[in-house]
Structures are given as C-alpha cells and as structure tokens.
N, C-alpha and C. Protein backbone atom coordinates (compact mmCIF):
# COMPACT_ATOMS: atom_id res chain seq x y z
N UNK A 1 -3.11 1.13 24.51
CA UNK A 1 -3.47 0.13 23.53
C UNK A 1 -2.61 0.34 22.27
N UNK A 2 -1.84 -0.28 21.84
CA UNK A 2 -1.07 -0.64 20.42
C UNK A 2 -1.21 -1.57 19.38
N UNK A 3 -1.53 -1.40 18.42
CA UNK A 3 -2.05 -1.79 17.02
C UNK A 3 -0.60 -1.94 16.42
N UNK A 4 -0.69 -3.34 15.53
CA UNK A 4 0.64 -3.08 14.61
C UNK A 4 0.05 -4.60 13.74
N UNK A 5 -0.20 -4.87 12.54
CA UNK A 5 -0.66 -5.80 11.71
C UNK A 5 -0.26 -5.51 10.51
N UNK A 6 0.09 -6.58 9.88
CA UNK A 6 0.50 -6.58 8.73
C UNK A 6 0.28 -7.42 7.53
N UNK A 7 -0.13 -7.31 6.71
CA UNK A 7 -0.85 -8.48 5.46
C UNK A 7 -0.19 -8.59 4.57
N UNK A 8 -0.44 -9.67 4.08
CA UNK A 8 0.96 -10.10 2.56
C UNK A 8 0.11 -10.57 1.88
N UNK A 9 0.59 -10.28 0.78
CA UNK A 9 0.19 -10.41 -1.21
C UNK A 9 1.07 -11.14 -1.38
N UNK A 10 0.39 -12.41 -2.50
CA UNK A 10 1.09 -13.01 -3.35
C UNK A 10 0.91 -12.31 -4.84
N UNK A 11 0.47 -11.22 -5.20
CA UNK A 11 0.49 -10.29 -6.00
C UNK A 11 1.78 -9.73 -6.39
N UNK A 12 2.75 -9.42 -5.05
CA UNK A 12 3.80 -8.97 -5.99
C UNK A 12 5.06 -9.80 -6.94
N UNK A 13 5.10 -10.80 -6.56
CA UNK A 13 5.55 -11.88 -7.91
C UNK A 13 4.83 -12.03 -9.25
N UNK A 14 3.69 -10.95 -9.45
CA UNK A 14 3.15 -10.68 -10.91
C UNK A 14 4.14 -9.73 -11.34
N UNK A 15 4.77 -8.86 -10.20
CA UNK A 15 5.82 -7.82 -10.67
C UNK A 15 7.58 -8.86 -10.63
N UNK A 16 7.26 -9.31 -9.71
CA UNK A 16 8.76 -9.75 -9.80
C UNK A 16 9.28 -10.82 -10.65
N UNK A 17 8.65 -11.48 -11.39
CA UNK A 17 8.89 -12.44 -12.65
C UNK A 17 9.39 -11.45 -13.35
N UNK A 18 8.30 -10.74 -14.06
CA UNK A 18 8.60 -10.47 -15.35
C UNK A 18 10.15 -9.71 -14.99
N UNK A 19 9.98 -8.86 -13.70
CA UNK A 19 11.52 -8.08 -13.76
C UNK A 19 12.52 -9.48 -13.63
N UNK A 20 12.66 -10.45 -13.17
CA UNK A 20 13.98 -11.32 -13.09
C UNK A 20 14.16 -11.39 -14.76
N UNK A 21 13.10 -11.72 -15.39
CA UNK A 21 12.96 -12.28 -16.89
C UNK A 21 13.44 -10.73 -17.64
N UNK A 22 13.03 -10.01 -17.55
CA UNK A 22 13.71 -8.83 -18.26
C UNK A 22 15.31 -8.31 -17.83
N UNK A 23 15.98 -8.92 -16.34
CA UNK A 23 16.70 -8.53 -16.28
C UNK A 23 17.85 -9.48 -16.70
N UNK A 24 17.21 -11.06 -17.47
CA UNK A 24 17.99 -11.89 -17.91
C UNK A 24 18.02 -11.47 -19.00
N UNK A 25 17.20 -10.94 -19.69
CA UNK A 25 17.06 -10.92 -21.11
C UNK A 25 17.78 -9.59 -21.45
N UNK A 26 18.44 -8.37 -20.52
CA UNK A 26 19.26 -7.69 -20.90
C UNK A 26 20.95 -8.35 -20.50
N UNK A 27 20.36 -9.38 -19.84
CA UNK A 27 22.11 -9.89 -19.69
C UNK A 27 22.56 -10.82 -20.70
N UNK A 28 21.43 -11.69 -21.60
CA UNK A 28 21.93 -12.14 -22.66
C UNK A 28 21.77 -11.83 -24.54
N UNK A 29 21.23 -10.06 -23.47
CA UNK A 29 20.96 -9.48 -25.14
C UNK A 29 22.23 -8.59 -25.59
N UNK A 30 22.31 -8.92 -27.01
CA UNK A 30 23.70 -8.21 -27.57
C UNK A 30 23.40 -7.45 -29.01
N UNK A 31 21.47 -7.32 -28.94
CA UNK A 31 21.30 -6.91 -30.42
C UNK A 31 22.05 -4.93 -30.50
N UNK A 32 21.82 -3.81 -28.79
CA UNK A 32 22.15 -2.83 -29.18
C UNK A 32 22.48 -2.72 -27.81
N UNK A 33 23.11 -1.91 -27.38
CA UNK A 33 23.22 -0.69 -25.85
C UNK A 33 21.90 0.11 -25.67
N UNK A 34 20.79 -0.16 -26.37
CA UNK A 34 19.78 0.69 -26.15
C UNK A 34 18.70 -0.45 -25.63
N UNK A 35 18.83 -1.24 -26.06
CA UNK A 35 18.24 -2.99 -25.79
C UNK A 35 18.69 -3.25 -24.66
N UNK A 36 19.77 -3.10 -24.40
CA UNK A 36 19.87 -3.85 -22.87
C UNK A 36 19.78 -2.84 -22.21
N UNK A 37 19.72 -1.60 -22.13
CA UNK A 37 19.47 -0.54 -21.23
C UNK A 37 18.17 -0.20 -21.09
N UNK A 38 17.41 -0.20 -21.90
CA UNK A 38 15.80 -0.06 -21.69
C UNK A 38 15.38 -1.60 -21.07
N UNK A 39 16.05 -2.66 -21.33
CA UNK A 39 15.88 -4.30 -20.47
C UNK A 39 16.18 -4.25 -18.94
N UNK A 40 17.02 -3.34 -19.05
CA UNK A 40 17.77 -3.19 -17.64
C UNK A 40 17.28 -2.26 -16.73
N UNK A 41 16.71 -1.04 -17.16
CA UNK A 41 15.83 -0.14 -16.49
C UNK A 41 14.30 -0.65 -15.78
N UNK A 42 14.10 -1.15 -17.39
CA UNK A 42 12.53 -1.96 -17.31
C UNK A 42 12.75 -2.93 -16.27
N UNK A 43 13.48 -3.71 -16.09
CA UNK A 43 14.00 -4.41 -14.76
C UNK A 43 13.71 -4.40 -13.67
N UNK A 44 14.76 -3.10 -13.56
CA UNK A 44 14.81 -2.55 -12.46
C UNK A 44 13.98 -1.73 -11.28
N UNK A 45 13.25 -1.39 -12.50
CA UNK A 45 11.72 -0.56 -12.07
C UNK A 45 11.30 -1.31 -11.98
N UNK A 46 10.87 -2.27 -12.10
CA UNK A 46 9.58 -3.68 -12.28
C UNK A 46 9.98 -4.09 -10.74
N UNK A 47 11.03 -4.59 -10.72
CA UNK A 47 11.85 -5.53 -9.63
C UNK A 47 11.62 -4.33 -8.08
N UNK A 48 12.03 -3.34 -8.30
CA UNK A 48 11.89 -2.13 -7.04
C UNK A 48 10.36 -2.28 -6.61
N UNK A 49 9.65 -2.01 -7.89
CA UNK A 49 7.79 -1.69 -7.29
C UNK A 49 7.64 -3.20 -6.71
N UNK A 50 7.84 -4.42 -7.25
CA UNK A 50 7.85 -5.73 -7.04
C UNK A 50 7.70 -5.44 -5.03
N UNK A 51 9.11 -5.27 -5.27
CA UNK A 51 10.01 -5.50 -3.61
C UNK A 51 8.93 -4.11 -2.61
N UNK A 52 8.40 -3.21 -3.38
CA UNK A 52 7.84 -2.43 -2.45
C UNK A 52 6.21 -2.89 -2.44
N UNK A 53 5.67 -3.29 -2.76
CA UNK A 53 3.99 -3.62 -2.57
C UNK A 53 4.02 -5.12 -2.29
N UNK A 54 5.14 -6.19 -1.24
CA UNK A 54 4.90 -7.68 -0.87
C UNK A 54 3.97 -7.25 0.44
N UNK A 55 3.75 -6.14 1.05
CA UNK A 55 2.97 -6.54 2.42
C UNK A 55 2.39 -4.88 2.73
N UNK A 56 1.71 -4.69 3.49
CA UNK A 56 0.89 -3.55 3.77
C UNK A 56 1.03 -3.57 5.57
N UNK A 57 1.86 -2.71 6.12
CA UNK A 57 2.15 -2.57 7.85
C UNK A 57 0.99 -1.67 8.15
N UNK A 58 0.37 -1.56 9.15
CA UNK A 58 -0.66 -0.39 9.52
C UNK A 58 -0.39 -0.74 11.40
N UNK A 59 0.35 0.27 11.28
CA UNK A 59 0.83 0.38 12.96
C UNK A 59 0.53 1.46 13.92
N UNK A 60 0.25 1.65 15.14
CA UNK A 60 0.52 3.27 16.04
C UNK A 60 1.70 3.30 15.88
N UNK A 61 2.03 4.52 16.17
CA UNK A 61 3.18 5.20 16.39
C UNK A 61 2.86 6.19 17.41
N UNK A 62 2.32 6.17 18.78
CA UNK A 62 1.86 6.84 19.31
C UNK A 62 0.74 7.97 19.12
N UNK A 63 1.57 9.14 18.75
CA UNK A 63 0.33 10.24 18.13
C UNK A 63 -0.27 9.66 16.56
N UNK A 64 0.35 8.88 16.35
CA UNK A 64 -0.13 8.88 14.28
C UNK A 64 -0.35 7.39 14.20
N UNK A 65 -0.79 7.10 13.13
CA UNK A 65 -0.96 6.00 12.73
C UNK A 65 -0.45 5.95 11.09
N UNK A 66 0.53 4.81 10.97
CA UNK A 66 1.60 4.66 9.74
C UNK A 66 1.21 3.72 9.02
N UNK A 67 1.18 3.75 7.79
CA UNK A 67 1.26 3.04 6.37
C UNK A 67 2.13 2.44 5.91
N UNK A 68 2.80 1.48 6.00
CA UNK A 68 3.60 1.27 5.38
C UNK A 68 3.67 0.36 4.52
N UNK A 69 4.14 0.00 2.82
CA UNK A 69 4.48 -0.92 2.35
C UNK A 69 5.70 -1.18 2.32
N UNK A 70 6.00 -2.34 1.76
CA UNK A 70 7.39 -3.15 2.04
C UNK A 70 7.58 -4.57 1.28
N UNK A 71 8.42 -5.37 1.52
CA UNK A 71 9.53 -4.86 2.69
C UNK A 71 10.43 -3.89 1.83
N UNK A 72 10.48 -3.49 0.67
CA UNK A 72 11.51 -1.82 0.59
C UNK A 72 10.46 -0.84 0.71
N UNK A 73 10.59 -0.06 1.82
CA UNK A 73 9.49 0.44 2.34
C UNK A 73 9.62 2.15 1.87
N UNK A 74 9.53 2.29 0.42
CA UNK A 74 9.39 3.47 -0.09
C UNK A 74 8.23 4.66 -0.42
N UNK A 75 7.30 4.00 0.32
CA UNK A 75 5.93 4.32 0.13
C UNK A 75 5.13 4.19 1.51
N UNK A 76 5.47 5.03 2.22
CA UNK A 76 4.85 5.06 3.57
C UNK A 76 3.91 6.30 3.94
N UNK A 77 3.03 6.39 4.66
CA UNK A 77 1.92 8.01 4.89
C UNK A 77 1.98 7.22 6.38
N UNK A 78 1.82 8.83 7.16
CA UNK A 78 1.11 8.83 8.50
C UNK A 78 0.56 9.66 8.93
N UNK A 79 -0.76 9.31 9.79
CA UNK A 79 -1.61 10.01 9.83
C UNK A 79 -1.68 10.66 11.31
N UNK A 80 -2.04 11.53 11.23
CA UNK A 80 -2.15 12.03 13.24
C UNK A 80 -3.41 11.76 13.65
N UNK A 81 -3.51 11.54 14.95
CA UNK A 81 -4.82 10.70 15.32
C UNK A 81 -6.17 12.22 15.22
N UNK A 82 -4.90 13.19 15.78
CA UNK A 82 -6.33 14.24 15.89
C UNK A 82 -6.84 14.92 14.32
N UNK A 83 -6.43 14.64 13.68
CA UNK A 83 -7.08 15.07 11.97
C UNK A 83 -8.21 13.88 11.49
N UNK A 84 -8.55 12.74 12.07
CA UNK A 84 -9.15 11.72 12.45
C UNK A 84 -10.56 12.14 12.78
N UNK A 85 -11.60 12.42 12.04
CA UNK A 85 -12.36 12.90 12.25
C UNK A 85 -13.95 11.59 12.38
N UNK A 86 -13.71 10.72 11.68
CA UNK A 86 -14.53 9.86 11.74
C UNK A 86 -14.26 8.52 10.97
N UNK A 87 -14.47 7.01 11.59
CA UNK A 87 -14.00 5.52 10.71
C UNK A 87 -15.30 4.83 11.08
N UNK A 88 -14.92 4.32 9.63
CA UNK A 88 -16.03 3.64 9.60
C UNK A 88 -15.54 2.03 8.76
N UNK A 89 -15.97 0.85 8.99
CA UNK A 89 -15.80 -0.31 8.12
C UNK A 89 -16.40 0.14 6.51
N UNK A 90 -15.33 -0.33 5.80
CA UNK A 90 -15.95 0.00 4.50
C UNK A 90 -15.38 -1.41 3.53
N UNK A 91 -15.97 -0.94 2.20
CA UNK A 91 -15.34 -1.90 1.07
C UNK A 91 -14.85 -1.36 -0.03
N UNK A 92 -13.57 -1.33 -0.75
CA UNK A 92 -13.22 -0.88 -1.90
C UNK A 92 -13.69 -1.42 -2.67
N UNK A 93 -13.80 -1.32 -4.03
CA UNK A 93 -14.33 -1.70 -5.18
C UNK A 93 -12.72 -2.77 -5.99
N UNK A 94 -12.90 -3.25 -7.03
CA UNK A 94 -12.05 -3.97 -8.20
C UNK A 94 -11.19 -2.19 -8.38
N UNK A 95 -11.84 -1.27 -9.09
CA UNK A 95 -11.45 0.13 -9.31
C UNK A 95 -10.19 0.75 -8.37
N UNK A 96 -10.21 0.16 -6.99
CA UNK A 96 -9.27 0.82 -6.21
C UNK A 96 -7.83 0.31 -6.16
N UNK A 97 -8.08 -1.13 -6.95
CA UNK A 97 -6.37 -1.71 -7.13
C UNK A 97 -5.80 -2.37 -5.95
N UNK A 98 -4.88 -2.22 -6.69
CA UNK A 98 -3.50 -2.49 -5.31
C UNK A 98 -2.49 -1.57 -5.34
N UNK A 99 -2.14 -0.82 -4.60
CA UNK A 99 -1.12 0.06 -4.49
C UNK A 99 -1.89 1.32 -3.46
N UNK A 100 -1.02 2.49 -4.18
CA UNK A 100 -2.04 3.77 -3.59
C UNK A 100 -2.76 4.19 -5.08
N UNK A 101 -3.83 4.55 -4.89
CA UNK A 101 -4.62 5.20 -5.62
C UNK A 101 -5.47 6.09 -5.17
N UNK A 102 -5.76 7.28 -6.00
CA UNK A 102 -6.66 8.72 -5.36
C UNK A 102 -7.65 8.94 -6.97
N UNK A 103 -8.96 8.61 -5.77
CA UNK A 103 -9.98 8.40 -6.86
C UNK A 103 -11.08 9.60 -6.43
N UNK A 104 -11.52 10.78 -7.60
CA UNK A 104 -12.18 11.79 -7.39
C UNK A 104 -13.68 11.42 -6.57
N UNK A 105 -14.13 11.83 -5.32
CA UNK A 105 -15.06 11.42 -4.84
C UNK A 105 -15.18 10.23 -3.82
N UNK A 106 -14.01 9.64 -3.69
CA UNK A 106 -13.57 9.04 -3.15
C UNK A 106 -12.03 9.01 -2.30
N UNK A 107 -11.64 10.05 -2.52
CA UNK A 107 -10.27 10.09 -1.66
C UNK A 107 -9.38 9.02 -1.89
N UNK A 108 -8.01 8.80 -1.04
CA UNK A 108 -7.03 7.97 -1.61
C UNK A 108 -7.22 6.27 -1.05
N UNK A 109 -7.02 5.33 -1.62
CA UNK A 109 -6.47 4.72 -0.70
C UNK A 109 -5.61 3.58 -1.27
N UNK A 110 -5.25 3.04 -0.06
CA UNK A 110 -3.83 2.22 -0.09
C UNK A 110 -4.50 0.92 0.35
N UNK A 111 -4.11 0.15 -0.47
CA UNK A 111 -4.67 -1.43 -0.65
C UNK A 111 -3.88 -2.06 -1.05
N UNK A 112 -3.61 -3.41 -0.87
CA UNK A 112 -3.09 -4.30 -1.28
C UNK A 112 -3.58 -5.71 -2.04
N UNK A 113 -4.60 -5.92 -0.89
CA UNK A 113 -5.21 -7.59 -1.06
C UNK A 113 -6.77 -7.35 -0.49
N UNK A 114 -7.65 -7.79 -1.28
CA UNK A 114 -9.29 -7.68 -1.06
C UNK A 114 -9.58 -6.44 -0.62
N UNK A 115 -11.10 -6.48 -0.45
CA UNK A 115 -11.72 -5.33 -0.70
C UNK A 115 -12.35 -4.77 0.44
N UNK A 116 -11.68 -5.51 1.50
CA UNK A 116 -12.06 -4.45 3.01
C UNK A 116 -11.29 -3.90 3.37
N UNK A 117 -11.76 -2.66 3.81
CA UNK A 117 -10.68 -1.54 4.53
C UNK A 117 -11.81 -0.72 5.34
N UNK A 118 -10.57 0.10 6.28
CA UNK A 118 -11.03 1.35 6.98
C UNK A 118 -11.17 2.72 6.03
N UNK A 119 -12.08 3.09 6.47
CA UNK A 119 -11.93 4.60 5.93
C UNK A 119 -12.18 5.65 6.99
N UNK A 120 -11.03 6.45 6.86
CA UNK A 120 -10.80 7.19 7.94
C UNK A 120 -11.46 8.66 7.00
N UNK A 121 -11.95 9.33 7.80
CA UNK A 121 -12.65 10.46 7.39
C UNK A 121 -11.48 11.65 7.94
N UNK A 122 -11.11 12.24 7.60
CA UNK A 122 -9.81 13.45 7.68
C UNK A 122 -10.25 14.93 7.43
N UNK A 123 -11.55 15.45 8.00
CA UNK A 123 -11.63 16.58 7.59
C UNK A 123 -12.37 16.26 6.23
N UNK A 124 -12.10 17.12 5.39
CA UNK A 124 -13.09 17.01 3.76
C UNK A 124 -12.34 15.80 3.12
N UNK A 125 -11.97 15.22 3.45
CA UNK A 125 -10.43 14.25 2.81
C UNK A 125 -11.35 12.78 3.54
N UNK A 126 -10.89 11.95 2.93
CA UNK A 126 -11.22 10.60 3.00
C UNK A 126 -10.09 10.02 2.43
N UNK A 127 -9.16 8.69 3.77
CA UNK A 127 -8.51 7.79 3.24
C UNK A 127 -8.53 6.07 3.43
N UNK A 128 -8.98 5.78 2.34
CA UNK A 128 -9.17 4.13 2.86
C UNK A 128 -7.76 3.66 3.15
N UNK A 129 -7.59 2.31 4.11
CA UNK A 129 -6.66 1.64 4.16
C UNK A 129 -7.15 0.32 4.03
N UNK A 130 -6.90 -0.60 3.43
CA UNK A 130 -7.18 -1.83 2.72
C UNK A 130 -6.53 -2.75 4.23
N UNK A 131 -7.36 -3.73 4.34
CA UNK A 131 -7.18 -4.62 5.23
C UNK A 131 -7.42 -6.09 5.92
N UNK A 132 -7.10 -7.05 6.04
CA UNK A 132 -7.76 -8.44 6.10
C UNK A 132 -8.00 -8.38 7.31
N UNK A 133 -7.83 -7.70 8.68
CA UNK A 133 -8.75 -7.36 9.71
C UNK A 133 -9.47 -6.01 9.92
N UNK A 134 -10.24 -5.22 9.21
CA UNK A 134 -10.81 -4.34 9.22
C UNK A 134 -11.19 -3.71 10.55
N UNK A 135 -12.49 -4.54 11.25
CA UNK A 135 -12.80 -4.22 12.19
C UNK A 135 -12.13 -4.28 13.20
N UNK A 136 -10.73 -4.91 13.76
CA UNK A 136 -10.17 -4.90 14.89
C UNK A 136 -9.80 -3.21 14.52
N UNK A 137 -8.47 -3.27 13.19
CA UNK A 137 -8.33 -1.82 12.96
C UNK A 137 -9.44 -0.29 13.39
N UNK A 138 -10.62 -0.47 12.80
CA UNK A 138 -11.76 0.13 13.02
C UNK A 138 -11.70 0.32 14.46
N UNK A 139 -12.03 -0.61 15.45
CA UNK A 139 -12.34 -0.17 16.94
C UNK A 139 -10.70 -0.12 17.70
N UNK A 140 -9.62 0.30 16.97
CA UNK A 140 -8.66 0.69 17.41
C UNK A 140 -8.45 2.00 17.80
N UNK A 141 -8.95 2.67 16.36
CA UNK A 141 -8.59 3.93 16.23
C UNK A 141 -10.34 4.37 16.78
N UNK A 142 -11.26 3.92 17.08
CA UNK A 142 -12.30 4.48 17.60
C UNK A 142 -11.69 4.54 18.87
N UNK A 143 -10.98 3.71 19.38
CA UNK A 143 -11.14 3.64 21.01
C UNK A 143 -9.43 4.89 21.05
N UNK A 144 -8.96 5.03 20.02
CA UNK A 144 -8.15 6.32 20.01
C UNK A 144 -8.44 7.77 20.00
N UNK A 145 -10.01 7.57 19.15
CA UNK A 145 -10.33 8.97 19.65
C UNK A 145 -11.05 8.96 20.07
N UNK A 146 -11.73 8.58 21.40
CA UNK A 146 -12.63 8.48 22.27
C UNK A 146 -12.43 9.65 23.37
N UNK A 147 -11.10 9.45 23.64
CA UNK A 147 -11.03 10.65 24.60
C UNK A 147 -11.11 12.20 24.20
N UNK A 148 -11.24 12.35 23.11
CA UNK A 148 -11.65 14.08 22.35
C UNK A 148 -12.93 14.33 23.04
C-alpha cells in the first residue's frame, strides 16, 4: 500500500507579494547601498520562504514516511515507520500556524492549511502533520504498523 498526497495554500502569495514589491523597490531605490541591500535581502528571504511553504507532500518512502514542503523543498523531515508508536485523528489550534512549529506540551508540527492533522505519537515525542485528508492518512500508517 502507498500513500503520496499533497495540499496547496493560497497562503504563500501573502509571502510572495510583498517579496516581488520589495524586490522592485530595491531596484528603483537610489537613496543608499544600505537601502537597496537590506530591500534586496528582505526580498529575497521573503520570496525563498514564499517558494518553500506553496504545498505540504506527505508520502511513503517505503520504511519512512516524508514531509515535504515545496515546491523549493528546503524543509523536509522523515519519519521511520517503526519509531511510530501510536496515530490518532487530531485538530491543531489557530496557535499552530503554518509552517513548522514546536509547541511545549505539544510537540512539533508541520501545517500548512486548516486545522486537521495526524498526530503521530513517536515515543515521548509527538508530531502533528496538518492535512485536508486526515483520516485516509490516519488508516495508512495504522494499516503500516499493523504488522508489529
């Protein structure tokens, strides 16, 4: 059985405006070299995180199961099925964002868009993964560790 789904945000064009707009505004700024270089950085960083949080991949990879955002996919985790200790359907809160976040008492998780996800239980560790099909995800990785 192979799992591979992937969800898209119209969230990251809150990042990628302002970077096109900052990276015009260091191309037609001439007040210093410190002005268009902090325009141009600010940019650039804006425009990179932009291009890395448009979609959330959650795939097998045989033994593991992978994270990935994208499409510049600089921010990826994978998990091995046997550290997989228990999933359950869950809901993140407003608090958990979009991105990765690691919240005390709550373990990490990686979200993108609304407030359902898996939470995979890892030993003392808890990681949500944010998801617009939860439960298929959920009885994926149940029917992955079934045979333990």
């Amino acid at each position: 059985m192979d799992y591979e789904h992937t969800q898209h945000s119209p969230l990251h064009w809150l990042l990628l405006v302002p970077a096109g707009a900052m990276l015009l505004s260091a191309a037609w700024a001439t007040e210093s070299p410190a002005v268009v270089a902090v325009l141009l950085g600010s940019g650039l960083i804006t425009g990179v995180l932009g291009f890395s949080f448009g979609r959330l991949t959650v795939r097998d990879e045989g033994s593991r199961l992978a994270i990935e955002f994208g499409p510049l996919p600089l921010f990826r985790k994978t998990v091995e099925y046997h550290e997989i200790t228990d999933v359950c359907v869950a809901r993140s809160s407003w608090i958990d964002g979009w991105g990765i976040h690691w919240m005390p008492g709550r373990g990490t998780t990686y979200n993108l868009w609304g407030f359902d996800c898996v939470e995979l239980q890892l030993g003392n560790q808890q990681l949500r993964v944010g998801t617009d099909e939860a439960e298929n995800l959920a009885e994926f990785l149940r029917q992955r560790l079934k045979p333990r």
